[in-house]
PDB file of N, CA and C in Angstrom:
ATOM      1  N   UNK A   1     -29.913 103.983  89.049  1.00  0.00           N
ATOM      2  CA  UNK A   1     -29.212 104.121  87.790  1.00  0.00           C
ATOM      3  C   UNK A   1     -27.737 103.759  87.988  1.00  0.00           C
ATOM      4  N   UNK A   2     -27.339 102.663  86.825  1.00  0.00           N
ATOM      5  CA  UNK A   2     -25.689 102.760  86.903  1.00  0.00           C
ATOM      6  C   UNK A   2     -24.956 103.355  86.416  1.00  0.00           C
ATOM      7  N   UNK A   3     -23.848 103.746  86.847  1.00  0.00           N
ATOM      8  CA  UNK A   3     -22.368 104.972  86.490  1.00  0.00           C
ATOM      9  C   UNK A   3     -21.520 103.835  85.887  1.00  0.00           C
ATOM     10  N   UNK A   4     -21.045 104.411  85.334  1.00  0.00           N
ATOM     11  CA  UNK A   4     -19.998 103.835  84.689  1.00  0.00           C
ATOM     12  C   UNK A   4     -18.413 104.790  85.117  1.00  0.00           C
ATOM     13  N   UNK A   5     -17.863 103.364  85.767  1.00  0.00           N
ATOM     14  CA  UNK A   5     -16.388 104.145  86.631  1.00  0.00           C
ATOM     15  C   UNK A   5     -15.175 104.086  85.774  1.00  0.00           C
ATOM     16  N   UNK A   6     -14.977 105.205  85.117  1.00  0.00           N
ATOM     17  CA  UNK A   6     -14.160 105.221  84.195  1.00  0.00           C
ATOM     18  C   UNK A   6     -12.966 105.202  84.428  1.00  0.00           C
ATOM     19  N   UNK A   7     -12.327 105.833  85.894  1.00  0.00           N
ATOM     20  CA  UNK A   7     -11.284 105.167  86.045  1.00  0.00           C
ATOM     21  C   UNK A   7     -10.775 103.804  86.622  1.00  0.00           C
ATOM     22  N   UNK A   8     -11.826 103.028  86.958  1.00  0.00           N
ATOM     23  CA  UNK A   8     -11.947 101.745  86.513  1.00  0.00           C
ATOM     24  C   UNK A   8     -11.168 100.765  85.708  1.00  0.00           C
ATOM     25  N   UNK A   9     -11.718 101.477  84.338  1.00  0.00           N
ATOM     26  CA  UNK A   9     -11.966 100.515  83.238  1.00  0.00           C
ATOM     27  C   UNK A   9     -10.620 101.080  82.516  1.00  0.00           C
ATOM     28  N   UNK A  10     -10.073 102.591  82.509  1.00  0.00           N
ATOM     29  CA  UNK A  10      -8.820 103.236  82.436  1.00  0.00           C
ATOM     30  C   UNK A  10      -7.798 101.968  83.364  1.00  0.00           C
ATOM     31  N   UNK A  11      -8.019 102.065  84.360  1.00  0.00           N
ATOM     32  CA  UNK A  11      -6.465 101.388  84.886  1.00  0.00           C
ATOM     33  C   UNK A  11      -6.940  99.774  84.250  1.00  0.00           C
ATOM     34  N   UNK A  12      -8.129  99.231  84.222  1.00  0.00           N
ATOM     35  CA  UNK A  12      -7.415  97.913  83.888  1.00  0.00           C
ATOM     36  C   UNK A  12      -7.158  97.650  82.062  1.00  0.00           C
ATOM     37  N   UNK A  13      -7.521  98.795  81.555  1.00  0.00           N
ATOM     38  CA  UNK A  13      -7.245  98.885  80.029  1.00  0.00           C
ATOM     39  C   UNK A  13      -5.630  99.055  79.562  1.00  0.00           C
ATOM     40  N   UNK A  14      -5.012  99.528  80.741  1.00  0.00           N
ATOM     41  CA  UNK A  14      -3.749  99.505  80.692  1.00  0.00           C
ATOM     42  C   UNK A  14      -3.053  98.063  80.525  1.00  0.00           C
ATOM     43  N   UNK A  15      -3.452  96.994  81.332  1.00  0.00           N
ATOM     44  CA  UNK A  15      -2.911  96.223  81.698  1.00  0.00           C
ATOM     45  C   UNK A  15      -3.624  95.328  79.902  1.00  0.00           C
ATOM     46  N   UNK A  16      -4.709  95.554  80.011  1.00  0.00           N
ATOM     47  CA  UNK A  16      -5.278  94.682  78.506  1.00  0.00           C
ATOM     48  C   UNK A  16      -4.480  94.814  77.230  1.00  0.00           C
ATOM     49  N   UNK A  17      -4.065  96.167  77.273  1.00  0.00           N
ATOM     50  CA  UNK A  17      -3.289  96.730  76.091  1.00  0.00           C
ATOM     51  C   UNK A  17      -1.746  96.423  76.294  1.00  0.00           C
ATOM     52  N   UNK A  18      -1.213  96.348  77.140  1.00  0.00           N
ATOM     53  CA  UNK A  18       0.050  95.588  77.774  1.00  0.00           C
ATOM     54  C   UNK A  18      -0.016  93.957  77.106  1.00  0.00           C
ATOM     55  N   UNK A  19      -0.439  93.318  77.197  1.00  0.00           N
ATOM     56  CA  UNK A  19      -1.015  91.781  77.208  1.00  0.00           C
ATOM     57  C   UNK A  19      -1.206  92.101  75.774  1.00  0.00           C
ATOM     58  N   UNK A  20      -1.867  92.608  74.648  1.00  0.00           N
ATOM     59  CA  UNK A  20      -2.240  92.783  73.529  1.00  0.00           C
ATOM     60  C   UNK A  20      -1.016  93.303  72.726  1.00  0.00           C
ATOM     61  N   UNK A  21      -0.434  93.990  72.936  1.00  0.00           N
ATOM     62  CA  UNK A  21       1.368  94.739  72.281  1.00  0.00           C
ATOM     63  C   UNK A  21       2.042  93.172  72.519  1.00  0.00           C
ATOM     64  N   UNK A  22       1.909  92.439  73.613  1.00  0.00           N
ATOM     65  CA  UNK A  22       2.880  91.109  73.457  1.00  0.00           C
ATOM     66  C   UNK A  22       2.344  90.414  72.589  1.00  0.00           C
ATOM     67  N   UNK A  23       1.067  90.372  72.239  1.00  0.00           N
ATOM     68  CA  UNK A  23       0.640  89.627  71.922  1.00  0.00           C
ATOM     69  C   UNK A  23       1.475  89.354  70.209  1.00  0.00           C
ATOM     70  N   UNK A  24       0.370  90.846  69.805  1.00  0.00           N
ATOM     71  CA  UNK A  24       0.804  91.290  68.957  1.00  0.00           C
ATOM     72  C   UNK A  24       2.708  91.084  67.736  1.00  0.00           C
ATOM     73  N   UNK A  25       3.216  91.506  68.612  1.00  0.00           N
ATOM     74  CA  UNK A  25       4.811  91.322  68.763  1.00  0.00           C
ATOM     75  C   UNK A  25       5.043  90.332  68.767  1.00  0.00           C
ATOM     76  N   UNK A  26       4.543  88.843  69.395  1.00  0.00           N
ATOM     77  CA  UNK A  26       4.912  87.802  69.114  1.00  0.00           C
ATOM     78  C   UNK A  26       4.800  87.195  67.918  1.00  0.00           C
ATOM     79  N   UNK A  27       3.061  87.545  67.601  1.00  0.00           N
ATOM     80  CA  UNK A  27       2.721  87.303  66.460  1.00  0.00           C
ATOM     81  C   UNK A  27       3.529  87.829  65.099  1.00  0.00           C
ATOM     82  N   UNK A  28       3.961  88.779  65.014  1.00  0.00           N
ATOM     83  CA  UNK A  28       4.902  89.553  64.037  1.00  0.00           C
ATOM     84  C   UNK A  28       6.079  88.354  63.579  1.00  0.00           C
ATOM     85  N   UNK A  29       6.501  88.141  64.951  1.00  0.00           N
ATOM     86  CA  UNK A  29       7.808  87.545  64.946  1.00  0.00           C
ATOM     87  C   UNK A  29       7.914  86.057  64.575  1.00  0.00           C
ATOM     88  N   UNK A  30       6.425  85.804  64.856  1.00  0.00           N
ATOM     89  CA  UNK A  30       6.217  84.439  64.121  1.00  0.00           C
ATOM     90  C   UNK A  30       6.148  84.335  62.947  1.00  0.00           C
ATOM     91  N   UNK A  31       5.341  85.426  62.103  1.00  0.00           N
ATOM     92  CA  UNK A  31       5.196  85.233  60.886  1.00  0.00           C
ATOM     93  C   UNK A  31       6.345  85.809  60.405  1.00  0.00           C
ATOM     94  N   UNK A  32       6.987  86.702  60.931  1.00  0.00           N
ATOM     95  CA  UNK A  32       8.483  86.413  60.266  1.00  0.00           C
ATOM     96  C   UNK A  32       9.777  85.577  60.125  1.00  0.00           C
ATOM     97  N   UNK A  33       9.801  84.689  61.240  1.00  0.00           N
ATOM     98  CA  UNK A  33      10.303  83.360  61.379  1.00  0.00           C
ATOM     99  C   UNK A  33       9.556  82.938  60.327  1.00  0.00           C
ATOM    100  N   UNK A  34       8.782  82.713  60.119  1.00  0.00           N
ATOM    101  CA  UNK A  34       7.883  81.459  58.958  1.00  0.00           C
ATOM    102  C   UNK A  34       8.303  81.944  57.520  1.00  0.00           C
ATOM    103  N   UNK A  35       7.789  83.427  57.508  1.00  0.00           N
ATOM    104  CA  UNK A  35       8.716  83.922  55.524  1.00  0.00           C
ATOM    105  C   UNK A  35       9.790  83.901  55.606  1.00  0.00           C
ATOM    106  N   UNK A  36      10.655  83.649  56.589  1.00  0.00           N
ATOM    107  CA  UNK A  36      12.063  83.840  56.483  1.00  0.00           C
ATOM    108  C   UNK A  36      12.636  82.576  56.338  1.00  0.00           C
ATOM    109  N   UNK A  37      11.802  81.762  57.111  1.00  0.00           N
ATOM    110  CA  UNK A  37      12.164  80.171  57.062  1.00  0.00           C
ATOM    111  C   UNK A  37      13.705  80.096  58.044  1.00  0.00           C
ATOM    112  N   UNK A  38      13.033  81.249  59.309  1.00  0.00           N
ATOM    113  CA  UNK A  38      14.271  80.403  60.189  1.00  0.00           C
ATOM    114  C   UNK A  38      13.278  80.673  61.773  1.00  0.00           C
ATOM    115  N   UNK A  39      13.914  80.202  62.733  1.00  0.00           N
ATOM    116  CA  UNK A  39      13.639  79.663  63.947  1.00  0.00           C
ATOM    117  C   UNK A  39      13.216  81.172  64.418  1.00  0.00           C
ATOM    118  N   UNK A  40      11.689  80.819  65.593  1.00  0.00           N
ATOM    119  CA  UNK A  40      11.302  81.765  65.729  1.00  0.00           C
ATOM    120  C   UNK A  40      12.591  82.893  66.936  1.00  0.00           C
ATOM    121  N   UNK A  41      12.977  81.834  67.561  1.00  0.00           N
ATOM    122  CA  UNK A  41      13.892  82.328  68.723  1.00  0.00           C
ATOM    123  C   UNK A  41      15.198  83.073  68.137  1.00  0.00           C
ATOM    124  N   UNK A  42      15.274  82.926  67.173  1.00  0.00           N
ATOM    125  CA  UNK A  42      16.510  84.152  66.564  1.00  0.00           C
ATOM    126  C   UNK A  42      15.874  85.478  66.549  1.00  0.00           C
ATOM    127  N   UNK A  43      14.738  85.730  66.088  1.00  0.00           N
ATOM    128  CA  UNK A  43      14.196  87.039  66.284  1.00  0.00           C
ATOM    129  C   UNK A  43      13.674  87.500  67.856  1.00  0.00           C
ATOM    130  N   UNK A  44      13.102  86.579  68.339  1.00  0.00           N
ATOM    131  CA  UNK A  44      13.390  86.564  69.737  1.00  0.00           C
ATOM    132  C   UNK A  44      13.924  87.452  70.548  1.00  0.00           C
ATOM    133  N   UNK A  45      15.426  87.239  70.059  1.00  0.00           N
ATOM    134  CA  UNK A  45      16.723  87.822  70.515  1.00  0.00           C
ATOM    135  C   UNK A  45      16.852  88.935  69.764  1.00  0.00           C
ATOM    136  N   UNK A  46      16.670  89.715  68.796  1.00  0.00           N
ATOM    137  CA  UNK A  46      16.769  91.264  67.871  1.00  0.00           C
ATOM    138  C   UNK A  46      15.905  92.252  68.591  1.00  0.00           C
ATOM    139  N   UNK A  47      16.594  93.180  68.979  1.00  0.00           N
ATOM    140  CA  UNK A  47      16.336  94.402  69.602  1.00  0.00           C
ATOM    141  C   UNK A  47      15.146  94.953  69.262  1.00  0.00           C
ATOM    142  N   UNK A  48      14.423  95.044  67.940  1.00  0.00           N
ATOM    143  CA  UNK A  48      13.795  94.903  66.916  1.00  0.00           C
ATOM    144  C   UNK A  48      12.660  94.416  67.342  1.00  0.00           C
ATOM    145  N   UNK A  49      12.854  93.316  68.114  1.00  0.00           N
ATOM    146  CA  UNK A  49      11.270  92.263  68.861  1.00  0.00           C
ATOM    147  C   UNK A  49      11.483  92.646  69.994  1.00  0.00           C
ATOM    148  N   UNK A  50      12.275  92.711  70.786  1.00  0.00           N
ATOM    149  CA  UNK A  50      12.599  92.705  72.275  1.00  0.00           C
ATOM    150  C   UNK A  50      12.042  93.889  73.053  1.00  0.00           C
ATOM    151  N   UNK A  51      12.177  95.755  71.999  1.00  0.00           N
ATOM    152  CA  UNK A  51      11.891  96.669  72.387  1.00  0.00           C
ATOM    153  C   UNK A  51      10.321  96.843  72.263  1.00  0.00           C
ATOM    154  N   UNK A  52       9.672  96.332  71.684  1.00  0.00           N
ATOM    155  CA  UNK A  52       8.249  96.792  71.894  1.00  0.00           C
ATOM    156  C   UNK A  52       7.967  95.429  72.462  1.00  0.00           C
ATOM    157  N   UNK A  53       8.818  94.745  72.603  1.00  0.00           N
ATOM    158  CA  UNK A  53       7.980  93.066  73.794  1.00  0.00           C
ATOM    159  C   UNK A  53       7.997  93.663  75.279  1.00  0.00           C
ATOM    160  N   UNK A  54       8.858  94.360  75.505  1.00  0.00           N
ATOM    161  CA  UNK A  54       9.356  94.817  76.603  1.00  0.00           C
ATOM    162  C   UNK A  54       8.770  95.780  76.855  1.00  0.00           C
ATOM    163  N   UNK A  55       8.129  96.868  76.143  1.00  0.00           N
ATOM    164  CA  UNK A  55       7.654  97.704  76.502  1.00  0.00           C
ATOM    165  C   UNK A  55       6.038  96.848  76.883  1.00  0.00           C
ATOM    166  N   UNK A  56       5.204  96.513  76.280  1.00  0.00           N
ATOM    167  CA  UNK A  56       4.134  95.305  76.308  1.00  0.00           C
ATOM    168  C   UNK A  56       4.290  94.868  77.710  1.00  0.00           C
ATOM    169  N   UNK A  57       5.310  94.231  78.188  1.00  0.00           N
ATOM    170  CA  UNK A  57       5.240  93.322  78.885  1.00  0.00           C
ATOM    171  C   UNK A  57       5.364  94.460  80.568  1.00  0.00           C
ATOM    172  N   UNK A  58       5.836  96.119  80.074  1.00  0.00           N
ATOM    173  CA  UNK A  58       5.792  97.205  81.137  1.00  0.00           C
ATOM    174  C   UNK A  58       4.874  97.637  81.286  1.00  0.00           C
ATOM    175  N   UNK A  59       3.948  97.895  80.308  1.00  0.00           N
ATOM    176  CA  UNK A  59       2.502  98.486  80.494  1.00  0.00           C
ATOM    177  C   UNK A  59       1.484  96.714  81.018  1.00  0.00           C
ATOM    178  N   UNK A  60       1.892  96.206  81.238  1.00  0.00           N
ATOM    179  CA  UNK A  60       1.452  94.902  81.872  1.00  0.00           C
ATOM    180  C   UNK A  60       1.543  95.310  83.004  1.00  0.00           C
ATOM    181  N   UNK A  61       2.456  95.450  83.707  1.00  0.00           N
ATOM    182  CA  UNK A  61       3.011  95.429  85.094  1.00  0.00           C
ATOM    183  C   UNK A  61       2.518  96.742  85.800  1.00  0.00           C
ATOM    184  N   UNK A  62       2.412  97.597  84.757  1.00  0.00           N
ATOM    185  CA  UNK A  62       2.409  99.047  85.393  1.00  0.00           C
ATOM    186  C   UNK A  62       0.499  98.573  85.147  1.00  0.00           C
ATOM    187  N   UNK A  63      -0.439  98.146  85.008  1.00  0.00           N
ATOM    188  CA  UNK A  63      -1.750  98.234  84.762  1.00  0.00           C
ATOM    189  C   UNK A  63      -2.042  97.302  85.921  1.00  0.00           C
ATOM    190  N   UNK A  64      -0.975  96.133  86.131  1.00  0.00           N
ATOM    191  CA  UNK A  64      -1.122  95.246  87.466  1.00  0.00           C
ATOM    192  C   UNK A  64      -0.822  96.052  88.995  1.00  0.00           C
ATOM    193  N   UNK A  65      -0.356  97.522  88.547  1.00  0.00           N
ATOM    194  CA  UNK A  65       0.527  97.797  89.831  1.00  0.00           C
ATOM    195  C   UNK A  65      -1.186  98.401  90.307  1.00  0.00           C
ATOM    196  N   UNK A  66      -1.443  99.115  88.849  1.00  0.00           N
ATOM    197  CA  UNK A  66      -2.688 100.273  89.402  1.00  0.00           C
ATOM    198  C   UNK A  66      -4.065  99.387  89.793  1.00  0.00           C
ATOM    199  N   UNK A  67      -4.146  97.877  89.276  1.00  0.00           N
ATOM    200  CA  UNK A  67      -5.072  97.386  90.147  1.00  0.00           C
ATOM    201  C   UNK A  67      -4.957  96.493  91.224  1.00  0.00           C
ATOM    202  N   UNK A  68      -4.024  96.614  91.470  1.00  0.00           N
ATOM    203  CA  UNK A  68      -3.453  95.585  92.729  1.00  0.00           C
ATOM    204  C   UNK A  68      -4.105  96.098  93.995  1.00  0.00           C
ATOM    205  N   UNK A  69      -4.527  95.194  95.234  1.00  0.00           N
ATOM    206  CA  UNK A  69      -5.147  95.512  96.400  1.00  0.00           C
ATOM    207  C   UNK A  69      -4.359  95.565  97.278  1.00  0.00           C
ATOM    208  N   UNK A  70      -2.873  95.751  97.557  1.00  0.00           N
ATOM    209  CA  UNK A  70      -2.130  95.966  98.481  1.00  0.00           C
ATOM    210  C   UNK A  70      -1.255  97.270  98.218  1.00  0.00           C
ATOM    211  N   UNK A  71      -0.600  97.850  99.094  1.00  0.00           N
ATOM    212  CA  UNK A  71       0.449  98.571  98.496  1.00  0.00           C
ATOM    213  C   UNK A  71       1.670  97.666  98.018  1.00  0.00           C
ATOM    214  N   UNK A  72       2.287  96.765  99.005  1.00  0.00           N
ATOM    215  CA  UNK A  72       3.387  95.803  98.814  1.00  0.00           C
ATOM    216  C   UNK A  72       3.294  95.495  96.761  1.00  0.00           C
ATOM    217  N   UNK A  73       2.048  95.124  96.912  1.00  0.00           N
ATOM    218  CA  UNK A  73       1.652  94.334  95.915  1.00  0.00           C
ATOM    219  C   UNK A  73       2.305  95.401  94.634  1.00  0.00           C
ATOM    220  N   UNK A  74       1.822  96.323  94.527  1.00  0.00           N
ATOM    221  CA  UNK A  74       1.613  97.926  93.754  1.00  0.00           C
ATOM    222  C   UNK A  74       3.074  98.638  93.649  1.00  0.00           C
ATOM    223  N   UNK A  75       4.311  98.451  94.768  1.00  0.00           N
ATOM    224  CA  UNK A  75       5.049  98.658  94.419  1.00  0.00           C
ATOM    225  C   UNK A  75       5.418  97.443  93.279  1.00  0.00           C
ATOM    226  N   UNK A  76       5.988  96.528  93.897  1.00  0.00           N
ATOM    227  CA  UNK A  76       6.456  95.491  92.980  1.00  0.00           C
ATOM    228  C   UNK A  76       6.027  95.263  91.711  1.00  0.00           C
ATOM    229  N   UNK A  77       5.252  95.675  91.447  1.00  0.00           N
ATOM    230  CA  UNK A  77       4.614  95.678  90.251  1.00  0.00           C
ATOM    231  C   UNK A  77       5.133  96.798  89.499  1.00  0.00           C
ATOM    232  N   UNK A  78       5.336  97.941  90.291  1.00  0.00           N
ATOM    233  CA  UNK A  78       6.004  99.081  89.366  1.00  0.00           C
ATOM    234  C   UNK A  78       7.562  98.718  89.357  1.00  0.00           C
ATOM    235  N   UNK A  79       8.001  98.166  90.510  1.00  0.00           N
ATOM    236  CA  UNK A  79       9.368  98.214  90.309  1.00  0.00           C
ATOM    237  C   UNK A  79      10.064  97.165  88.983  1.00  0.00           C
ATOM    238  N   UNK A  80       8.791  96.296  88.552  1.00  0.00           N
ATOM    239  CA  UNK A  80       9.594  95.306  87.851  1.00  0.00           C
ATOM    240  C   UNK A  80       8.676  95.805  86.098  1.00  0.00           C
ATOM    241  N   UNK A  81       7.642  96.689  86.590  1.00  0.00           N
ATOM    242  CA  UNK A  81       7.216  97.871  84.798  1.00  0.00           C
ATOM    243  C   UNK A  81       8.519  98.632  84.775  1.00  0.00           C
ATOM    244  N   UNK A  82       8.967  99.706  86.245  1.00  0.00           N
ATOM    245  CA  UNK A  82       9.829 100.371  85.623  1.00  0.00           C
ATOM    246  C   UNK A  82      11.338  99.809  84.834  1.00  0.00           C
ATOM    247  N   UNK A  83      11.755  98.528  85.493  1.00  0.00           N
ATOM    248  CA  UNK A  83      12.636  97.819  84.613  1.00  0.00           C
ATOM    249  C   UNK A  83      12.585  97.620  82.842  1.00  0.00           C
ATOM    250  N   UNK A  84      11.406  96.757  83.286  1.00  0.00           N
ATOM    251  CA  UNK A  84      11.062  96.529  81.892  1.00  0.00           C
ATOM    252  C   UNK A  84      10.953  98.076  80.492  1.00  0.00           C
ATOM    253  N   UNK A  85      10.416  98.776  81.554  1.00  0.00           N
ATOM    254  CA  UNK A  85      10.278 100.104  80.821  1.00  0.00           C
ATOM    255  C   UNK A  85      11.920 100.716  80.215  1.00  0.00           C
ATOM    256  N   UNK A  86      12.799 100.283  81.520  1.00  0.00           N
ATOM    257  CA  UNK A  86      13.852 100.565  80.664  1.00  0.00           C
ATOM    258  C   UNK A  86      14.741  99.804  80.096  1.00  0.00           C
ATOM    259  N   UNK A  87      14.751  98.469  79.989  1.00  0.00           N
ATOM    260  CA  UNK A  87      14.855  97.971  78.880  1.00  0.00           C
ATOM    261  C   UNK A  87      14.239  97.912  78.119  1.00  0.00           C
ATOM    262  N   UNK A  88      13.278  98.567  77.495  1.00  0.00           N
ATOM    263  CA  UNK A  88      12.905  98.733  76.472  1.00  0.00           C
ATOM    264  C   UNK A  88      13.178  99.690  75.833  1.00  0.00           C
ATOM    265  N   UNK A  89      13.320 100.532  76.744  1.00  0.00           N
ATOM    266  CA  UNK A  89      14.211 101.593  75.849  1.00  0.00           C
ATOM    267  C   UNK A  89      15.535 101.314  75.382  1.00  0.00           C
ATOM    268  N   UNK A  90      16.748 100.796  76.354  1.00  0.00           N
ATOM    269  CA  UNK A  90      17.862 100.572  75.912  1.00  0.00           C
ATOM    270  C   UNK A  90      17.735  99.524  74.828  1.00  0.00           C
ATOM    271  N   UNK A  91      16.867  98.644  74.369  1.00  0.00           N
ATOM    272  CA  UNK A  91      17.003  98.060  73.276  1.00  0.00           C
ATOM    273  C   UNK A  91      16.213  98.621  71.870  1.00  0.00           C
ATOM    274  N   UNK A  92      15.491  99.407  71.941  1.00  0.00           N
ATOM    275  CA  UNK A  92      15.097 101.190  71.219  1.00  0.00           C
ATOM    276  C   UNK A  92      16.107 101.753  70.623  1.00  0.00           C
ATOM    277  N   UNK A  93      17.191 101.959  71.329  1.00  0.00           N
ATOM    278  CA  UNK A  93      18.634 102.435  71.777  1.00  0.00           C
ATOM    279  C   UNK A  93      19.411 101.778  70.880  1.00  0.00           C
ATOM    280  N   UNK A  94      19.541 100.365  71.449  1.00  0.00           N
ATOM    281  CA  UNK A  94      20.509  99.430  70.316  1.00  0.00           C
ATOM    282  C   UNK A  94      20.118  99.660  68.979  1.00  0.00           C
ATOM    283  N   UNK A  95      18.858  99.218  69.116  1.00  0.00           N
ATOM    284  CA  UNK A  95      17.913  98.925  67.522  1.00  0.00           C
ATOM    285  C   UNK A  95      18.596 100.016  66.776  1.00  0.00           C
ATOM    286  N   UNK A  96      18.235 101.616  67.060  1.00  0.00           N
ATOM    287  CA  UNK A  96      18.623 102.514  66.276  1.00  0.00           C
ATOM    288  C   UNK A  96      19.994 102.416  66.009  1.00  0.00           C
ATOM    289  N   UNK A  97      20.859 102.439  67.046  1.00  0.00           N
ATOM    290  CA  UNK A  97      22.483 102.387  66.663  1.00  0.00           C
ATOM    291  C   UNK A  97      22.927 101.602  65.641  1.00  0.00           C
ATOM    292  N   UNK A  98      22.495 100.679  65.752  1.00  0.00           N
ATOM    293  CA  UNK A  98      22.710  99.613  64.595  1.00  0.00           C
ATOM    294  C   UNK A  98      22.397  99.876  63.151  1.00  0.00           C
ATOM    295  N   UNK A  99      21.203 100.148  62.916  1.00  0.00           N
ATOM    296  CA  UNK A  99      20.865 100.415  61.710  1.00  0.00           C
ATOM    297  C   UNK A  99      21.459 101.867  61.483  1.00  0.00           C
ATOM    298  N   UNK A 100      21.838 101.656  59.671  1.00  0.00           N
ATOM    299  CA  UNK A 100      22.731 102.703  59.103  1.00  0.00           C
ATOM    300  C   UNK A 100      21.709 104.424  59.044  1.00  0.00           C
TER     301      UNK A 100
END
């Protein structure tokens, strides 16, 4: 009989859902470039796209760290989620300051 290894399918669901928030987020930003009728790369740059791209692009790294086959491998992978993790916050950060 087969088991089903749930923490498995937990760590690499991390990394799927990482990959899917960018996805996502890009997509947003496209179709708002398009009703807005300006260039997608100005939104790009707004704290607004950047903070949940960034967060996306941390739960990427952090889902690559937990299936990675080395340790070497597993740090680096966290060291460059936990970055991302906090820029995503500091542009969280901006986003709010800005708006009234």
């Amino acid at each position: 009989m087969n088991t089903i290894h749930w923490a498995f399918i937990a760590r690499h669901a991390v990394w799927i859902l990482g990959l899917a928030i960018v996805l996502a987020v890009w997509s947003y930003a496209d179709w708002q470039a398009h009703s807005r009728q300006i260039r997608r790369r100005v939104l790009l740059v707004t704290p607004l796209v950047l903070s949940p791209l960034c967060a996306g692009w941390a739960l990427f790294c952090i889902g690559m760290a937990l299936v990675s086959g080395s340790t070497w491998q597993s740090v680096a992978w966290s060291v460059v989620g936990l970055l991302l993790a906090g820029q995503a916050v500091w542009y969280w950060r901006a986003r709010h300051e800005t708006q009234p």
